[in-house]
N, C-alpha and C. Protein backbone atom coordinates (compact mmCIF):
# COMPACT_ATOMS: atom_id res chain seq x y z
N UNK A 1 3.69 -6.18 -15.41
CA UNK A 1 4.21 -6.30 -14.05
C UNK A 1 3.61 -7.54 -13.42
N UNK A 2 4.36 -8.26 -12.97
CA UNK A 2 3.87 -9.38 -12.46
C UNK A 2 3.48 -9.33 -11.13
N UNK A 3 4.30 -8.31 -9.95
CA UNK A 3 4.06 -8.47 -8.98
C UNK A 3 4.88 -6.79 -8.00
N UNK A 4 3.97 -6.29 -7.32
CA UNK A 4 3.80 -4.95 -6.35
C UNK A 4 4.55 -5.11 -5.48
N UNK A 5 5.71 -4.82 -5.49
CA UNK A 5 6.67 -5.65 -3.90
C UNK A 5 6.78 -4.09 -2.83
N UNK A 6 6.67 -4.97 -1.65
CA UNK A 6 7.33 -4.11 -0.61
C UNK A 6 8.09 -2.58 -0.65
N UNK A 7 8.79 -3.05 -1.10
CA UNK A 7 9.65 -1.99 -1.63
C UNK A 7 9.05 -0.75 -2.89
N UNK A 8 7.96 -1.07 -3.60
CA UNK A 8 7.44 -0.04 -4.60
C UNK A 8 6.31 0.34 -3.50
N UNK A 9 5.76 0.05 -2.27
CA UNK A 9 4.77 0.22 -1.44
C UNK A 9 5.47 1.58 -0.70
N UNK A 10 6.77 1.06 -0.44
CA UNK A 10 7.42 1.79 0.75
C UNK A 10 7.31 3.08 -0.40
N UNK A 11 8.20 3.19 -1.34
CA UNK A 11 8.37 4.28 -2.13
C UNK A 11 6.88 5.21 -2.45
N UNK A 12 5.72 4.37 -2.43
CA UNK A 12 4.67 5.36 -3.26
C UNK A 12 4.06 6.03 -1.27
N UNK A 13 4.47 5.43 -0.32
CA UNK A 13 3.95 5.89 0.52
C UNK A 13 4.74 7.09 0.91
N UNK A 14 6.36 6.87 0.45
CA UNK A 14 7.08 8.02 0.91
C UNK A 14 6.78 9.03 -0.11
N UNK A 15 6.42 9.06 -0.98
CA UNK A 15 6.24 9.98 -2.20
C UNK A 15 4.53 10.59 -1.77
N UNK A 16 3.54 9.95 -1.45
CA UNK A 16 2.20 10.49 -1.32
C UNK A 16 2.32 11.08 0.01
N UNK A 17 2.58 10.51 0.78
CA UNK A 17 2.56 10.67 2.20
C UNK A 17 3.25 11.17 3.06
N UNK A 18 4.58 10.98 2.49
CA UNK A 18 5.78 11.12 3.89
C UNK A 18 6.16 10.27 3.92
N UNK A 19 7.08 10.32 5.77
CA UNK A 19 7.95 8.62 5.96
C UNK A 19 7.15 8.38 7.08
N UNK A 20 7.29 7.59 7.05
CA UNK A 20 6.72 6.70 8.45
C UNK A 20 6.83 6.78 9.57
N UNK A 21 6.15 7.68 10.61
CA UNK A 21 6.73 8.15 11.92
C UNK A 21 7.69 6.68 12.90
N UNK A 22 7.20 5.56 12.69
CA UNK A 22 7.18 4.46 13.62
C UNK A 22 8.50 3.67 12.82
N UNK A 23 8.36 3.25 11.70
CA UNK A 23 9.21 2.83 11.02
C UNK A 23 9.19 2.96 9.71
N UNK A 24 10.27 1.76 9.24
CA UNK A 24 10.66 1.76 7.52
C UNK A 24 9.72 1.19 6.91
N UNK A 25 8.54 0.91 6.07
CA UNK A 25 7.87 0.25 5.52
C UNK A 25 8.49 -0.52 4.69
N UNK A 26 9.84 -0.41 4.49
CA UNK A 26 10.00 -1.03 3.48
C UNK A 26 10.78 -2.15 4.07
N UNK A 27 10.64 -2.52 5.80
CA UNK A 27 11.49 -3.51 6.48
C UNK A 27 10.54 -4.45 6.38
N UNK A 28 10.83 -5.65 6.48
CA UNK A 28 9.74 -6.80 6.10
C UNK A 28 8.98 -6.91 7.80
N UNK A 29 9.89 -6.10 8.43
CA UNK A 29 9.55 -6.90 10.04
C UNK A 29 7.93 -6.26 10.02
N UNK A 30 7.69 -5.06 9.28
CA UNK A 30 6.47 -3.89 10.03
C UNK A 30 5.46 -4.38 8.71
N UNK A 31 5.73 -6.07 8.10
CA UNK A 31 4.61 -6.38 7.43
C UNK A 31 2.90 -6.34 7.86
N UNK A 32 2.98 -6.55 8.97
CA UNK A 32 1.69 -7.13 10.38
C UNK A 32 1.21 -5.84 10.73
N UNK A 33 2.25 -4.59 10.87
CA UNK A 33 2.04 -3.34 12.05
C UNK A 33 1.26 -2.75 10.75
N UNK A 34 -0.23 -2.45 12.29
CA UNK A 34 -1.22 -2.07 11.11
C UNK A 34 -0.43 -0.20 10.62
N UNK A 35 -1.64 0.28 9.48
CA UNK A 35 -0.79 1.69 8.80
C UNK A 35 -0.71 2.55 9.97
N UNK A 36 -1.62 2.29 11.08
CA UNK A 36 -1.80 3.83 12.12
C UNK A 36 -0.80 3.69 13.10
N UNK A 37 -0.31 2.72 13.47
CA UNK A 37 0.82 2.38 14.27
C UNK A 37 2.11 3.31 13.44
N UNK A 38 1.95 2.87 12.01
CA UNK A 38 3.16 3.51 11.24
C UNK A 38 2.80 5.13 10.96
N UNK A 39 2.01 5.64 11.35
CA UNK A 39 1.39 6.67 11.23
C UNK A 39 0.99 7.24 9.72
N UNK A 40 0.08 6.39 8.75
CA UNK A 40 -0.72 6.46 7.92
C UNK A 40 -1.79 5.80 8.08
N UNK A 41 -2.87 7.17 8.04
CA UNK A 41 -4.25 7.47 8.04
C UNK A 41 -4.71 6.37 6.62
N UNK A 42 -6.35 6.54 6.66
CA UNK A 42 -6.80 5.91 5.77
C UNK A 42 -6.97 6.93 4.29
N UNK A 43 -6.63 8.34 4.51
CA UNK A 43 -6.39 9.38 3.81
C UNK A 43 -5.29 9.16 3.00
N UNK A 44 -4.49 8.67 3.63
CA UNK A 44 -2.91 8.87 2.98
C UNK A 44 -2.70 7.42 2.13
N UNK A 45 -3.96 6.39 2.68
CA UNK A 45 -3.89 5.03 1.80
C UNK A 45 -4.73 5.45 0.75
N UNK A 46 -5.54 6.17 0.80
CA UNK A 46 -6.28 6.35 -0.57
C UNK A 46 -5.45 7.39 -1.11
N UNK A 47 -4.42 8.45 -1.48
CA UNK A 47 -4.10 8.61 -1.76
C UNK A 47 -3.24 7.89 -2.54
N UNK A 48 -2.38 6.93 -1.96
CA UNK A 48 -1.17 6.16 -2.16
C UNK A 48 -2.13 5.14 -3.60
N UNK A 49 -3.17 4.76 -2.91
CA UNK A 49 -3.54 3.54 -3.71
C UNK A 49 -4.39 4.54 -5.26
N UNK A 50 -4.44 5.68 -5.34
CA UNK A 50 -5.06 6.55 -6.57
C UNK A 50 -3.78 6.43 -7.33
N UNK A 51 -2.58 6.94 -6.84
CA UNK A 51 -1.58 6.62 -7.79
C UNK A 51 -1.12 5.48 -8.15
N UNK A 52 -1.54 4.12 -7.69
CA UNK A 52 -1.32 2.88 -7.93
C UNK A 52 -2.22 2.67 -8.81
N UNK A 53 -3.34 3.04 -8.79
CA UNK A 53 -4.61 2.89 -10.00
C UNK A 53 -4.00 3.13 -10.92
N UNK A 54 -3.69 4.77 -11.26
CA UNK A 54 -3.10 5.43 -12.36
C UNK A 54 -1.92 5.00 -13.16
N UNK A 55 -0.87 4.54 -12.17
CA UNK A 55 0.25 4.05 -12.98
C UNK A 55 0.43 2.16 -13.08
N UNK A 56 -0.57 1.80 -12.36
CA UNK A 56 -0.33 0.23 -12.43
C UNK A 56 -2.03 0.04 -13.30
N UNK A 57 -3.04 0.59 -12.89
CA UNK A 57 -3.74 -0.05 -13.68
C UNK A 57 -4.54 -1.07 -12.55
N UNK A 58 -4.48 -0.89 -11.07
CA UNK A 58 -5.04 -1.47 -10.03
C UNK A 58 -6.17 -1.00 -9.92
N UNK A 59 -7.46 -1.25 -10.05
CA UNK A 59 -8.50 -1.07 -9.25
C UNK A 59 -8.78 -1.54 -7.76
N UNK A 60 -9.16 -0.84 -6.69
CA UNK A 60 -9.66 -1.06 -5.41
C UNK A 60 -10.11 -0.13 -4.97
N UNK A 61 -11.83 -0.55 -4.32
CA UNK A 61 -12.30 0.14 -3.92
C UNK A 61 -11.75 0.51 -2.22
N UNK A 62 -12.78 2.18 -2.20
CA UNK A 62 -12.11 2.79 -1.01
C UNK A 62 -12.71 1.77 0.39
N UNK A 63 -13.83 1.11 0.17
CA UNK A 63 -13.82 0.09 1.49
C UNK A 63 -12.56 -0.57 1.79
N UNK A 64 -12.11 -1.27 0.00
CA UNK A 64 -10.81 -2.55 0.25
C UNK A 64 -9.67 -1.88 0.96
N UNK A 65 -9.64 -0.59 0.43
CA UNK A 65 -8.18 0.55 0.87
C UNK A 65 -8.54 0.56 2.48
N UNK A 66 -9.72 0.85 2.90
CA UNK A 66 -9.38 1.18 4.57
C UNK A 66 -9.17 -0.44 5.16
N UNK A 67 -9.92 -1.38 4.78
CA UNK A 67 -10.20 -2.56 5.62
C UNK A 67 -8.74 -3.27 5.28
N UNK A 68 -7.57 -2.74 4.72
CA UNK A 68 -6.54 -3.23 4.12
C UNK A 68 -5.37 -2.44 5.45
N UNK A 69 -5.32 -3.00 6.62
CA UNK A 69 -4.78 -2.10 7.64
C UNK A 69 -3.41 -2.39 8.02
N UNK A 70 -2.95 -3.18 7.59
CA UNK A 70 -1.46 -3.66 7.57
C UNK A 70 -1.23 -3.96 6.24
N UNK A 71 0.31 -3.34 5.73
CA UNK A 71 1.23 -3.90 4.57
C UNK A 71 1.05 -4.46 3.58
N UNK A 72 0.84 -5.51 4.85
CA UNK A 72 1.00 -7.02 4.08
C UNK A 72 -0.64 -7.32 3.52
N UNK A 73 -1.43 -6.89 4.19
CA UNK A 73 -2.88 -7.06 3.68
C UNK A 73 -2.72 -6.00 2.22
N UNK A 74 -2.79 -4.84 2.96
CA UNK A 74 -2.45 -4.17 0.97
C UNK A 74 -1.90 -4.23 -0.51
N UNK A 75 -0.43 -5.15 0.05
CA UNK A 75 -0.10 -5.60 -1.22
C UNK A 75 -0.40 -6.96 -1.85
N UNK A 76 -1.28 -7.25 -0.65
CA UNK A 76 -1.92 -8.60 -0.92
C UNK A 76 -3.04 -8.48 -1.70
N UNK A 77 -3.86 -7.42 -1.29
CA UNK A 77 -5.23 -6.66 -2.26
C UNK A 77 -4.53 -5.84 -3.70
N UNK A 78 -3.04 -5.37 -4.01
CA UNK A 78 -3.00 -5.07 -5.04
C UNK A 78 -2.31 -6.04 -6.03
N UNK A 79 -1.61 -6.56 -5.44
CA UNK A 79 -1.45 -8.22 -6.42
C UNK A 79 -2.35 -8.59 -6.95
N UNK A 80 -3.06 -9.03 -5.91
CA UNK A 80 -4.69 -9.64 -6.93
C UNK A 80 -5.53 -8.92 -7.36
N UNK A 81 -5.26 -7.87 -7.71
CA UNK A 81 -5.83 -7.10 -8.90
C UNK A 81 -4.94 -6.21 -9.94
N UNK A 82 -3.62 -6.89 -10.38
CA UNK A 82 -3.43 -6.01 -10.86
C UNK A 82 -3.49 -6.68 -12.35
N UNK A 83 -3.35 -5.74 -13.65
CA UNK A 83 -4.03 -6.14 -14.55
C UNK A 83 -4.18 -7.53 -15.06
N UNK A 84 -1.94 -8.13 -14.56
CA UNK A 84 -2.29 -9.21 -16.03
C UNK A 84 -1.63 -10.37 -14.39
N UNK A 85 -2.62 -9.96 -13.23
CA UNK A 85 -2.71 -11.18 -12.29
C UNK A 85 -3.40 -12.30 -12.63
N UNK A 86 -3.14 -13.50 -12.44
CA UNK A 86 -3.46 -14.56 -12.90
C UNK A 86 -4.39 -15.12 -11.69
């Protein structure tokens, strides 16, 4: 896998978590809007990001998962770690 898009974010959050009280995660506009605005806890990101470990092979620690508070910061922290990131 070369690269974690938007769209596999939106899906593992609707699958761990639920949907998004505030909006679609998977709209590019709510890249910035941190997770609590969208109404995911730092619970529901460590959840989300255990099954990203498991099936991608991502390591991140639970500091990187909370201090990762918007979107766009998260899939920015799982890009650059995922196995065969350059």
């Amino acid at each position: 896998m070369s690269e974690f898009t938007q769209r596999e974010l939106a899906e593992k959050l609707l699958e761990c978590a639920g949907e998004a009280e505030d909006a679609d995660v998977s709209d590019e506009a709510v890249l910035d809007t941190p997770f609590l605005e969208l109404g995911y806890d730092s619970l529901a990101l460590l959840q989300v990001t255990g099954v990203i470990k498991r099936e991608y092979g991502v390591e991140l620690s639970d500091d990187a998962v909370v201090e990762a508070e918007t979107p766009r910061l998260l899939l920015k922290m799982i890009n650059a770690n995922l196995p065969d990131a350059v």
